[in-house]
Protein backbone atom coordinates (compact mmCIF):
# COMPACT_ATOMS: atom_id res chain seq x y z
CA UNK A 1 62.43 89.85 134.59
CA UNK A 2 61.84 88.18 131.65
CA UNK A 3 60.11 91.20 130.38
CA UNK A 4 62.85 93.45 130.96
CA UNK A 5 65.36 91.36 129.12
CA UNK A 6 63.03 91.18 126.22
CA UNK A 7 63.13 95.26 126.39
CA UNK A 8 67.25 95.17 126.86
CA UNK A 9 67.36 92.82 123.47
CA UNK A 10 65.11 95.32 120.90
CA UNK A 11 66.88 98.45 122.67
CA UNK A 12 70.11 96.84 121.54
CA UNK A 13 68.71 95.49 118.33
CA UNK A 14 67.60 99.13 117.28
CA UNK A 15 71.09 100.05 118.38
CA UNK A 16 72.97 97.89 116.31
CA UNK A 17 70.78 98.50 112.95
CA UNK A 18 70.85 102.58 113.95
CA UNK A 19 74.35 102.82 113.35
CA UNK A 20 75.07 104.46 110.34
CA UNK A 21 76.36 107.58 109.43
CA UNK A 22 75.14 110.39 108.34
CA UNK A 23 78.80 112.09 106.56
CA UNK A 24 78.83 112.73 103.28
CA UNK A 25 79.71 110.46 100.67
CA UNK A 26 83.36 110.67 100.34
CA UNK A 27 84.21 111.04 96.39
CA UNK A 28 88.46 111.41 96.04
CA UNK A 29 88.52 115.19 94.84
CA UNK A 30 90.51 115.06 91.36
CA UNK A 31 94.06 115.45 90.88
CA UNK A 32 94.92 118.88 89.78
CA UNK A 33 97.87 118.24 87.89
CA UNK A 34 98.71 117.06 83.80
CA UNK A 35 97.38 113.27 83.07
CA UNK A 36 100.89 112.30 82.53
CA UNK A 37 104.35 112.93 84.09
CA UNK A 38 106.92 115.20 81.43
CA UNK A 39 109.80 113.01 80.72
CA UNK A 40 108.26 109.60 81.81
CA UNK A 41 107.11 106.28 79.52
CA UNK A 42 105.34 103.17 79.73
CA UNK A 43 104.11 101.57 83.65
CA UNK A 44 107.34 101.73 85.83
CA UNK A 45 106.78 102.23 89.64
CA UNK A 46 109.50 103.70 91.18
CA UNK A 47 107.95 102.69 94.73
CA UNK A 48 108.33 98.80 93.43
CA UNK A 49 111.99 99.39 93.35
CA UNK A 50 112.90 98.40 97.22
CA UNK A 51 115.50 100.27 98.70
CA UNK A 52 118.51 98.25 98.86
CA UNK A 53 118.27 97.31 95.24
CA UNK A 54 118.18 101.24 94.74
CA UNK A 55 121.45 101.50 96.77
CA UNK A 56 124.18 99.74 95.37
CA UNK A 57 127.02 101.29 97.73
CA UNK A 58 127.51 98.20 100.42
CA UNK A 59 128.68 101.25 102.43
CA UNK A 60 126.00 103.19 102.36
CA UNK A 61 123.43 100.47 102.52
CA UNK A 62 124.80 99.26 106.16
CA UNK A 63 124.55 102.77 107.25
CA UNK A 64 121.08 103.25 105.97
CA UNK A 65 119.86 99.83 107.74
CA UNK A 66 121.70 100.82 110.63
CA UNK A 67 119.34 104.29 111.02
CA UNK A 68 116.50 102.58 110.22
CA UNK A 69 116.41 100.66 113.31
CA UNK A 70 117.99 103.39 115.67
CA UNK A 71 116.96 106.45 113.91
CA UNK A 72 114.96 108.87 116.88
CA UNK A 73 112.92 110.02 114.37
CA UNK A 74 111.71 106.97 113.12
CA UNK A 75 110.49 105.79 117.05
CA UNK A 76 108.96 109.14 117.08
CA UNK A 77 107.00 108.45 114.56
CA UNK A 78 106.41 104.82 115.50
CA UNK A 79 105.40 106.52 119.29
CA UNK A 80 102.79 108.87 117.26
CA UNK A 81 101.46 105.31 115.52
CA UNK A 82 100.81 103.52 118.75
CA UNK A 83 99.35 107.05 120.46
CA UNK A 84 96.84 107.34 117.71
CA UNK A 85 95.72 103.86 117.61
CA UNK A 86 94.89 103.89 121.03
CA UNK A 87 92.84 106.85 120.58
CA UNK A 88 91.14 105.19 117.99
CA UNK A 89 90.50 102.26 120.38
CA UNK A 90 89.54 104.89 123.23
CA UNK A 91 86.67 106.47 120.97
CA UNK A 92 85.81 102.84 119.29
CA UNK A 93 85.07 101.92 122.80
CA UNK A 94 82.25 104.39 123.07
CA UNK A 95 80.16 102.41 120.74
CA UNK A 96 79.66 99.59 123.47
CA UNK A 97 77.92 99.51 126.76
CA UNK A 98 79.72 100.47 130.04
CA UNK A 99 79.45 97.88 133.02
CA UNK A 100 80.55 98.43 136.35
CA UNK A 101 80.42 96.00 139.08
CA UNK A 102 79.30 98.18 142.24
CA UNK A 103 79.28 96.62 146.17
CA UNK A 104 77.28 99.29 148.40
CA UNK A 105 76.40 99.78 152.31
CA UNK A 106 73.85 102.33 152.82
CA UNK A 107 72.92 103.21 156.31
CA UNK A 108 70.11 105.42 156.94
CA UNK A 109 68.26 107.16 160.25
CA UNK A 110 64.64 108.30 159.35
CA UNK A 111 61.71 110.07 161.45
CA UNK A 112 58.45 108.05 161.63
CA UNK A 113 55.56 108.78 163.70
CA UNK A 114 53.94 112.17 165.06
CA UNK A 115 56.31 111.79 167.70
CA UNK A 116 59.45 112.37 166.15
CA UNK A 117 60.15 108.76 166.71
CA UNK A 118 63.42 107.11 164.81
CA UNK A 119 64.21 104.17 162.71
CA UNK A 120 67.98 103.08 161.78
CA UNK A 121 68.22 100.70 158.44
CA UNK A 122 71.04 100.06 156.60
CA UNK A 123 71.15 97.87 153.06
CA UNK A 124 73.79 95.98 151.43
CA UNK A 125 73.75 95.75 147.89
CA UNK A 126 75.60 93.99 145.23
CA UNK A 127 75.17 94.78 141.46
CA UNK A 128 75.76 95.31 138.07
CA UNK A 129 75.68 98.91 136.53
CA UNK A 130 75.19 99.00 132.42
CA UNK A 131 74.93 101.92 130.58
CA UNK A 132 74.31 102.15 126.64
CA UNK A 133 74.53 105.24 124.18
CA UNK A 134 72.35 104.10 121.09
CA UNK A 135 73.63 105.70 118.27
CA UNK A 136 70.76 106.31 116.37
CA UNK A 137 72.19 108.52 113.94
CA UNK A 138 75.80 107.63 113.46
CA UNK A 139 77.54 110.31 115.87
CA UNK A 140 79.42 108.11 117.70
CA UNK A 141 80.33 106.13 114.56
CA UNK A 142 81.22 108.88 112.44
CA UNK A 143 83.61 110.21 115.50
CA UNK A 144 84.95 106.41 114.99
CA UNK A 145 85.43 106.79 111.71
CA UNK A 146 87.41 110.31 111.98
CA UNK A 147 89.98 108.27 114.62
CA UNK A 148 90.34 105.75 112.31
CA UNK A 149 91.34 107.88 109.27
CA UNK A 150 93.81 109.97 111.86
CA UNK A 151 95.23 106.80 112.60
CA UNK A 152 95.77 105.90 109.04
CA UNK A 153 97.35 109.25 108.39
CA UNK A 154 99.91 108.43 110.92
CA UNK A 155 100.71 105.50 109.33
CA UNK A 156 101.56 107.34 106.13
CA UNK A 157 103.15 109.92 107.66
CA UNK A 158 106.11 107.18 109.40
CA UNK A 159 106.46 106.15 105.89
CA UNK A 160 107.10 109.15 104.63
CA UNK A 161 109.27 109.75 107.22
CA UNK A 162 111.61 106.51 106.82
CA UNK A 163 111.52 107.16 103.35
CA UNK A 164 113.05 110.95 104.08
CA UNK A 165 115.39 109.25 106.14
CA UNK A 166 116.37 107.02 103.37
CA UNK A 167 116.76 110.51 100.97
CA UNK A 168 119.11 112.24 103.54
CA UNK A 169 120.83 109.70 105.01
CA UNK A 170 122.23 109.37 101.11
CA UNK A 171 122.23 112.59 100.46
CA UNK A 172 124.36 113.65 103.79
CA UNK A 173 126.76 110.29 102.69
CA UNK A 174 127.05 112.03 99.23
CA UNK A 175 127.71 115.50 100.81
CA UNK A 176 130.52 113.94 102.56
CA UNK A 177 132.09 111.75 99.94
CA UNK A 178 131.77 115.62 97.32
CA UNK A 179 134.08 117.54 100.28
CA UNK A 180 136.16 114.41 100.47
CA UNK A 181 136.84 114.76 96.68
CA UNK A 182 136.84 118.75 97.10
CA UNK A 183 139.41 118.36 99.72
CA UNK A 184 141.75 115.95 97.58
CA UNK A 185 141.59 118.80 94.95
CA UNK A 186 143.00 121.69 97.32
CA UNK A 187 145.53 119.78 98.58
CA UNK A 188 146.46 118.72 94.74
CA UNK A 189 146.25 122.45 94.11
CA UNK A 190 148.12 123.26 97.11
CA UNK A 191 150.92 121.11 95.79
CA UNK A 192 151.12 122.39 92.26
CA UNK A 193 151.00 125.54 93.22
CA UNK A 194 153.86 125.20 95.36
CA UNK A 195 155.52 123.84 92.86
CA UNK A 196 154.77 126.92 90.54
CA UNK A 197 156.56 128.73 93.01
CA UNK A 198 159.82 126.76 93.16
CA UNK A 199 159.88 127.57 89.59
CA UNK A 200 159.06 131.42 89.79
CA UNK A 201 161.94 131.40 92.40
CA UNK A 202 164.50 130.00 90.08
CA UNK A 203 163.53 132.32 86.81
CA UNK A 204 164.02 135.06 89.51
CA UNK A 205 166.93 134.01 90.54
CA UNK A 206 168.58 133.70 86.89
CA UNK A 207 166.94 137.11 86.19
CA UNK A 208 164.27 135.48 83.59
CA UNK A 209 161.43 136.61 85.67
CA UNK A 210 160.81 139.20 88.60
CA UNK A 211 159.67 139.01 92.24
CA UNK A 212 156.01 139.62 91.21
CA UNK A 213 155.40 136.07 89.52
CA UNK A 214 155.97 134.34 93.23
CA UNK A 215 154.02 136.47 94.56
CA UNK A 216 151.04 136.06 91.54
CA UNK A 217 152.06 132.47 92.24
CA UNK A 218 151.24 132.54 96.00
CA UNK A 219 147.88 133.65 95.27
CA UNK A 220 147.06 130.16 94.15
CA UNK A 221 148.50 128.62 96.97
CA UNK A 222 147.26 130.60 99.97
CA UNK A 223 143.45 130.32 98.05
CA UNK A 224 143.98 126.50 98.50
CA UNK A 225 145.62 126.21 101.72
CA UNK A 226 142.58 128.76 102.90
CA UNK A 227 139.96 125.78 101.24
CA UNK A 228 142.04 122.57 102.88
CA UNK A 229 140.92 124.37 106.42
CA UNK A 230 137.29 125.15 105.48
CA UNK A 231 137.05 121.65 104.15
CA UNK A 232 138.46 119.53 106.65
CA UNK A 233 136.13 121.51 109.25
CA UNK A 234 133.23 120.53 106.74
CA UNK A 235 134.07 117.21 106.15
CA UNK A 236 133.78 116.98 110.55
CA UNK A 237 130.56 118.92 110.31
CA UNK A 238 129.48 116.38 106.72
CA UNK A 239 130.05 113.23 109.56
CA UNK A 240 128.22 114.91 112.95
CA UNK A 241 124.99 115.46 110.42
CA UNK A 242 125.37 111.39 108.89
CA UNK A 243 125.95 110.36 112.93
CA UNK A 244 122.65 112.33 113.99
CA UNK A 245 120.42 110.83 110.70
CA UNK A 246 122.00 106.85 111.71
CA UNK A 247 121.89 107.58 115.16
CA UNK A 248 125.14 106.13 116.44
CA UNK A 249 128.23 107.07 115.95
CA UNK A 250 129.93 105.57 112.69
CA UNK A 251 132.83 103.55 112.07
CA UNK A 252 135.76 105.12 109.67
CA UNK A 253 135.79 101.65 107.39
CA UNK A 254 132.04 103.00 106.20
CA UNK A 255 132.86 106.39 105.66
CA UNK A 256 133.54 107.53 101.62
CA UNK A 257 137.05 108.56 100.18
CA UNK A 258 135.72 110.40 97.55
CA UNK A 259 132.60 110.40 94.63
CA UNK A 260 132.79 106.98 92.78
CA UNK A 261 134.20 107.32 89.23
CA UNK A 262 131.35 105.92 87.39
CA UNK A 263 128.74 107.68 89.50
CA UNK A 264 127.05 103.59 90.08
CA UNK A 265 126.26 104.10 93.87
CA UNK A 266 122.37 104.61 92.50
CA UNK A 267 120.67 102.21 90.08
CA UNK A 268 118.66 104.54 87.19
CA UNK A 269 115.42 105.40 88.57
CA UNK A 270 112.26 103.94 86.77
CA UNK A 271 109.06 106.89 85.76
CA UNK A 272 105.92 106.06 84.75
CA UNK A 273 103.88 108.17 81.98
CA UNK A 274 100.84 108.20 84.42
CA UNK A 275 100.74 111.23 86.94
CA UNK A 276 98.58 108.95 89.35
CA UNK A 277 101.39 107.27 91.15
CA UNK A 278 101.91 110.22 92.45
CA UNK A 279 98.21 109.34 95.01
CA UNK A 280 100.37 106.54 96.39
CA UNK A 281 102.97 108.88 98.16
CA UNK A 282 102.94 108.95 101.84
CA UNK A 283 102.37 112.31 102.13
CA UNK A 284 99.52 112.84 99.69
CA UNK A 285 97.58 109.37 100.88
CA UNK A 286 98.22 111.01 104.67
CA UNK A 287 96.56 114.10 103.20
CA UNK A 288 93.54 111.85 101.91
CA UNK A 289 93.21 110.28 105.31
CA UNK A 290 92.79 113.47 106.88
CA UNK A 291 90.37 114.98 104.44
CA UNK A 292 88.47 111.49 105.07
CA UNK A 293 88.97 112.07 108.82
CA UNK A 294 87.45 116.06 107.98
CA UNK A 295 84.28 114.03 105.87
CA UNK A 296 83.73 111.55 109.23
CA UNK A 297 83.59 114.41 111.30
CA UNK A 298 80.71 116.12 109.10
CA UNK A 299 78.26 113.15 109.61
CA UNK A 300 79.39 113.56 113.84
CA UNK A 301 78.37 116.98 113.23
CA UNK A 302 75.10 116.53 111.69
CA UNK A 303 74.15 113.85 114.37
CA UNK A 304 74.17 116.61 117.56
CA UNK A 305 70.90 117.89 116.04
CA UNK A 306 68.88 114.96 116.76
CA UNK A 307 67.99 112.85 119.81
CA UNK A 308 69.84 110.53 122.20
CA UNK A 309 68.68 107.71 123.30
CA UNK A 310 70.92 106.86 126.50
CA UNK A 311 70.16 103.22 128.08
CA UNK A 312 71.20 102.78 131.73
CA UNK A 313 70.75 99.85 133.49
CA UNK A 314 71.24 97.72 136.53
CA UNK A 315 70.80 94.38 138.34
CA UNK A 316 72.16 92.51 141.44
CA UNK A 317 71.01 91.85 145.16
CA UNK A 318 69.92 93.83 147.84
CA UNK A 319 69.22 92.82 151.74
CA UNK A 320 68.88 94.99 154.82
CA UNK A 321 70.88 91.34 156.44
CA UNK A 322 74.87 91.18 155.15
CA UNK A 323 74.45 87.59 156.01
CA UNK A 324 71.19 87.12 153.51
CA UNK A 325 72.47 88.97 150.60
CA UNK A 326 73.95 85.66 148.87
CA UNK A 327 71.14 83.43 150.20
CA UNK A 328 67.89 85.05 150.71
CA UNK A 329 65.63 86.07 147.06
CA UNK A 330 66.70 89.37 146.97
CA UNK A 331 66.86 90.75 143.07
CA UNK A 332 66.89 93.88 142.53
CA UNK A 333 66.96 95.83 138.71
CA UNK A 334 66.42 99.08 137.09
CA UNK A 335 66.00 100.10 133.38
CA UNK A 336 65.55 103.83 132.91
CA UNK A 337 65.83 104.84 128.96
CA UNK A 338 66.26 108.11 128.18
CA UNK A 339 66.11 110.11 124.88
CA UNK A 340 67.67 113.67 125.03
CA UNK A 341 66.68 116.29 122.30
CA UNK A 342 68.26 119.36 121.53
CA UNK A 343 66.01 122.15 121.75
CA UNK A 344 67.82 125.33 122.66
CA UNK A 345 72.05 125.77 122.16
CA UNK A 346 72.73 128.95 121.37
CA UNK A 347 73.68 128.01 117.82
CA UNK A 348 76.05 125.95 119.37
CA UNK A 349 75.18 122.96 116.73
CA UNK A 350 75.44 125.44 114.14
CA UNK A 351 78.31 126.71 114.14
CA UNK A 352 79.79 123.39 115.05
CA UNK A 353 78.53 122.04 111.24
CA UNK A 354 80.00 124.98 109.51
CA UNK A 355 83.20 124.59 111.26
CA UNK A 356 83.67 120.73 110.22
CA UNK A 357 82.18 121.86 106.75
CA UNK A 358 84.88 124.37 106.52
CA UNK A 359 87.40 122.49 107.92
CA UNK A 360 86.47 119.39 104.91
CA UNK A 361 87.77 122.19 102.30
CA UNK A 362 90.47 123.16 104.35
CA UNK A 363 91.92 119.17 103.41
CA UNK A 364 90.32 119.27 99.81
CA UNK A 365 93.00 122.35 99.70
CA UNK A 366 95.85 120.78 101.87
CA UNK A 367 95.19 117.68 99.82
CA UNK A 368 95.35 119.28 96.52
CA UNK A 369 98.28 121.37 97.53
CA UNK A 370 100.13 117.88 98.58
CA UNK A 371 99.52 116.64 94.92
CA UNK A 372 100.90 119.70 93.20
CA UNK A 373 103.65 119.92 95.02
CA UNK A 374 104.28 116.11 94.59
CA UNK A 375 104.45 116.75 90.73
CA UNK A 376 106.71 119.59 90.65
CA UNK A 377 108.99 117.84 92.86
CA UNK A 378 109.18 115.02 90.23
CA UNK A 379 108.84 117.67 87.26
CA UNK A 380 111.99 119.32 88.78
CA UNK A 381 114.04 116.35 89.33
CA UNK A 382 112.88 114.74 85.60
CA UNK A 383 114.55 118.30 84.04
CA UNK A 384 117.44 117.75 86.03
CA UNK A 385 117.87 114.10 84.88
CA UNK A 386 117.05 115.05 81.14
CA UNK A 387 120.20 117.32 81.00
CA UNK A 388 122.62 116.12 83.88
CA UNK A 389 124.43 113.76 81.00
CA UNK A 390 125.13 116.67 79.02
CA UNK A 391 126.48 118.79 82.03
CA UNK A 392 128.37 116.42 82.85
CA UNK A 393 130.54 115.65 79.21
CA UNK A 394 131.20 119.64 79.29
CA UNK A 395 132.67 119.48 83.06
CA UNK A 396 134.72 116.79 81.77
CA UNK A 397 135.71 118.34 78.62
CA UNK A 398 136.13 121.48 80.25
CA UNK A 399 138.67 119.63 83.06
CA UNK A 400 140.62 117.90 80.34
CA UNK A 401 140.52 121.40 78.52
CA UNK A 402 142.15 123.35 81.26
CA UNK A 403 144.71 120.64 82.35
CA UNK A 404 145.73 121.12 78.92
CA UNK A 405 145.91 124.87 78.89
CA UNK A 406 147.51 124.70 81.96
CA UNK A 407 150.46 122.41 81.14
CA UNK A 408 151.09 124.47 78.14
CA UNK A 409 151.14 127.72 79.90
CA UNK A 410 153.56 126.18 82.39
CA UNK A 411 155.54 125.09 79.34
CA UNK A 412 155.40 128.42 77.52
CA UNK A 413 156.26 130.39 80.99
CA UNK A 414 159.17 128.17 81.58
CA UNK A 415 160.68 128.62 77.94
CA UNK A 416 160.46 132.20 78.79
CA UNK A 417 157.52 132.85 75.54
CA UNK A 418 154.89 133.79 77.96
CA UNK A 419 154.14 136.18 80.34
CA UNK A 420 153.15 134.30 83.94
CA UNK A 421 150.01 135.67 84.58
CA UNK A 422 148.75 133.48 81.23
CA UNK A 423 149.99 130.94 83.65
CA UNK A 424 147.85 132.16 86.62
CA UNK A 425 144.86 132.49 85.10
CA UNK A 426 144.97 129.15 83.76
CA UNK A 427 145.60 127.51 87.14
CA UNK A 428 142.67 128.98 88.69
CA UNK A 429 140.82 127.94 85.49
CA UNK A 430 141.53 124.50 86.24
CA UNK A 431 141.16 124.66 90.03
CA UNK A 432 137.48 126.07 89.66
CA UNK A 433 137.14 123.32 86.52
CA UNK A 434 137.63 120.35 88.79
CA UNK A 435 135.54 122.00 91.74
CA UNK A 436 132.64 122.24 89.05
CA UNK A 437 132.69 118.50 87.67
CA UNK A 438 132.33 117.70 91.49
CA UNK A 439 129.60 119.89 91.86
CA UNK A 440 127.90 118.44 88.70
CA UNK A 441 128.78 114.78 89.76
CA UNK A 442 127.16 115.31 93.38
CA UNK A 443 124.04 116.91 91.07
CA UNK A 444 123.95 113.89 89.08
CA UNK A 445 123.82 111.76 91.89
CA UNK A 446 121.88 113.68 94.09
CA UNK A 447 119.09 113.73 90.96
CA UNK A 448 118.87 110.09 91.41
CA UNK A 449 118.08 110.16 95.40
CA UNK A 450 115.91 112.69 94.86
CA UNK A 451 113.85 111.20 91.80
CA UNK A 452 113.37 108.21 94.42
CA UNK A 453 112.30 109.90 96.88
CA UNK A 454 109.51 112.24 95.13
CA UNK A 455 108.18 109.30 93.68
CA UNK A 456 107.33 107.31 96.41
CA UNK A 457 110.79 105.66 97.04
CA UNK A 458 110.15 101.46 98.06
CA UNK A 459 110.43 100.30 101.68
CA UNK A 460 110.62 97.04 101.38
């Protein structure tokens, strides 16, 4: 006995100093994108920047807390977490030995004699089975290892998800406060318009004007009465989509009345010179885990071409007496090593190693493919940010300009110096002026969500 556990302690001693694996070295594959970002300066982290000092809406900050605790797609994703750590446990546990406690009656009728004659013996046993995969060559740890970085990439993948959520909840909030504001402006249309014509009624009716001005007139009006009915059915739509990204239904004191005035829902985002923050985003580092996961799996793959050394083992009592088995010196063990070498497969092995070697540049690609796009995200929303001031001093010129044109036309038409459809045109003009500084003042705002998010956003 003694013996035996001296064998059982070097089998697991060579075990335990056999496992390493045989992947690759993993070497991050370089980022194929410019050193530094266009438009950026100095160290900022935009990622540093938590979230509700990014927000500066009270509003929109209670709505965005409120999804991130019932938000489905967040538990999803927490769900997907908890199922790929327990895989990870599942192959971890492979690594160890196996022991089963097993409690047997065996009953048995055997011939003995030339005369056919019969013996009836039955055993109890009680005992211990062990059994022991030594992983000489790293297979099972590599497979470990591959779990592990799947894990990981799950991980990174729920924080880029609750940073998404972050993006579009604001983005939806914004979409809704822009058709507020566009609604306000038909129904300010609407009125002026009607308005315009009450007065093309009276100059017909004194004989200044003729029947066609109302009617030119009317044009305006039906266009905005026609954009007060698509709106308010948008602005129902704008609140289903917020409802489904929070998760519960919202009350109407969070809702928005309209786009703020100084555009300060967002603080200014921060950017870096240095392209490498751009590794740090969920998505790319979820990338890396699974090219790391691809690299594991090489070494798992190289391991099926050499032996296995399988220990299985067991120990406990035995009597042909139920009554003795607890009492009476009846110890009973096994130990039966076995080492297993492929011989014959039919390529099996192979083609199994080209696969996972394949598979490795598959995720250099998808990994390299994550980082590009990750810098023409942020490329895209620096060029928007480097002009959106300027857009937005035209819309507002141009606004102020067609009020202006407007009122004078009105003027001019009521003294009777100008024909109406000067009038017309510059009504429309100013409808389709105040639409665009709305348009450029969601843009401006939307830049700033978006900058956030495509640089790694914070979720602290």
């Amino acid at each position: 006995m003694r013996q035996t556990f001296a064998t059982l302690a070097a089998l697991g001693g060579l075990g335990l100093a056999a496992c390493t694996s045989m992947a690759p070295r993993y070497e991050r594959p370089a980022a194929p994108v410019p050193v530094n970002l266009p438009g950026g300066n100095g160290t900022a982290d935009a990622a540093a920047v938590p979230w509700r000092e990014f927000v500066h809406e009270p509003r929109l900050r209670q709505l965005i807390e409120q999804s991130l605790t019932q938000s489905r797609t967040l538990r999803k994703a927490a769900y997907t977490i908890e199922s790929a750590r327990a895989q990870y446990r599942i192959q971890r546990a492979a690594s160890l030995p196996s022991i089963d406690a097993a409690v047997g009656v065996t009953t048995a009728r055997t011939i003995v004699g030339p005369d056919n004659a019969t013996v009836r013996s039955t055993l109890y046993s009680a005992q211990g089975l062990a059994s022991w995969e030594i992983d000489l060559f790293g297979r099972i740890k590599s497979q470990s290892d591959a779990k592990m970085q799947a894990y990981l990439s799950t991980v990174e993948a729920a924080k880029g998800a609750q940073i998404s959520l972050i993006s579009e909840a604001a983005g939806a909030y914004l979409t809704l406060a822009a058709d507020q504001g566009r609604l306000a402006i038909a129904r300010d249309t609407m009125e002026s318009s009607k308005r315009t014509m009450e007065l093309t009624e009276q100059l017909v009716g004194g004989g200044i004007s003729n029947r066609g001005d109302f009617w030119q007139a009317s044009t305006v009006y039906q266009q905005a009465r026609a954009d007060v009915a698509v709106l308010t059915a948008a602005i129902t739509q704008d609140r289903n989509a917020l409802e489904l990204l929070v998760g519960s239904p919202i009350a109407d004191a969070l809702l928005p009345d309209a786009m703020p005035v100084q555009l300060d829902w967002f603080a200014e985002v921060p950017v870096g010179m240095s392209s490498s923050v751009l590794l740090n985003r969920p998505d790319v580092l979820a990338a890396e885990h699974d090219l790391q996961a691809a690299n594991a799996n090489i070494g798992a793959a190289r391991a099926q071409f050499f032996p296995s050394l399988t220990l299985t083992a067991s120990g406990g009592l035995a009597s042909t007496a139920l009554g003795a088995l607890f009492t009476g010196p009846a110890a009973v063990f096994a130990i039966a090593p076995s080492l297993a070498l492929p011989l014959f497969r039919g390529g099996a092995n192979r083609a199994n190693l080209d696969y996972t070697e394949a598979q490795k540049l598959v995720f250099i690609a998808s990994y390299e493919l994550a980082i590009q796009n990750a810098f023409r995200e942020v490329a895209d929303a620096l060029a928007t940010r480097g002009t959106i001031e300027e857009q937005l001093a035209a819309q507002v010129a141009l606004v102020e300009s067609s009020t202006k044109s407007f009122e004078l036309a009105q003027a001019r038409y009521k003294a009777g110096v100008d024909t109406f459809l000067t009038t017309l045109v510059s009504q429309r003009a100013l409808y389709a002026a105040k639409n665009s500084l709305l348009a450029t003042q969601l843009a401006a705002l939307g830049n700033r969500v978006t900058l956030y998010r495509v640089l790694g956003g914070g979720l602290r």
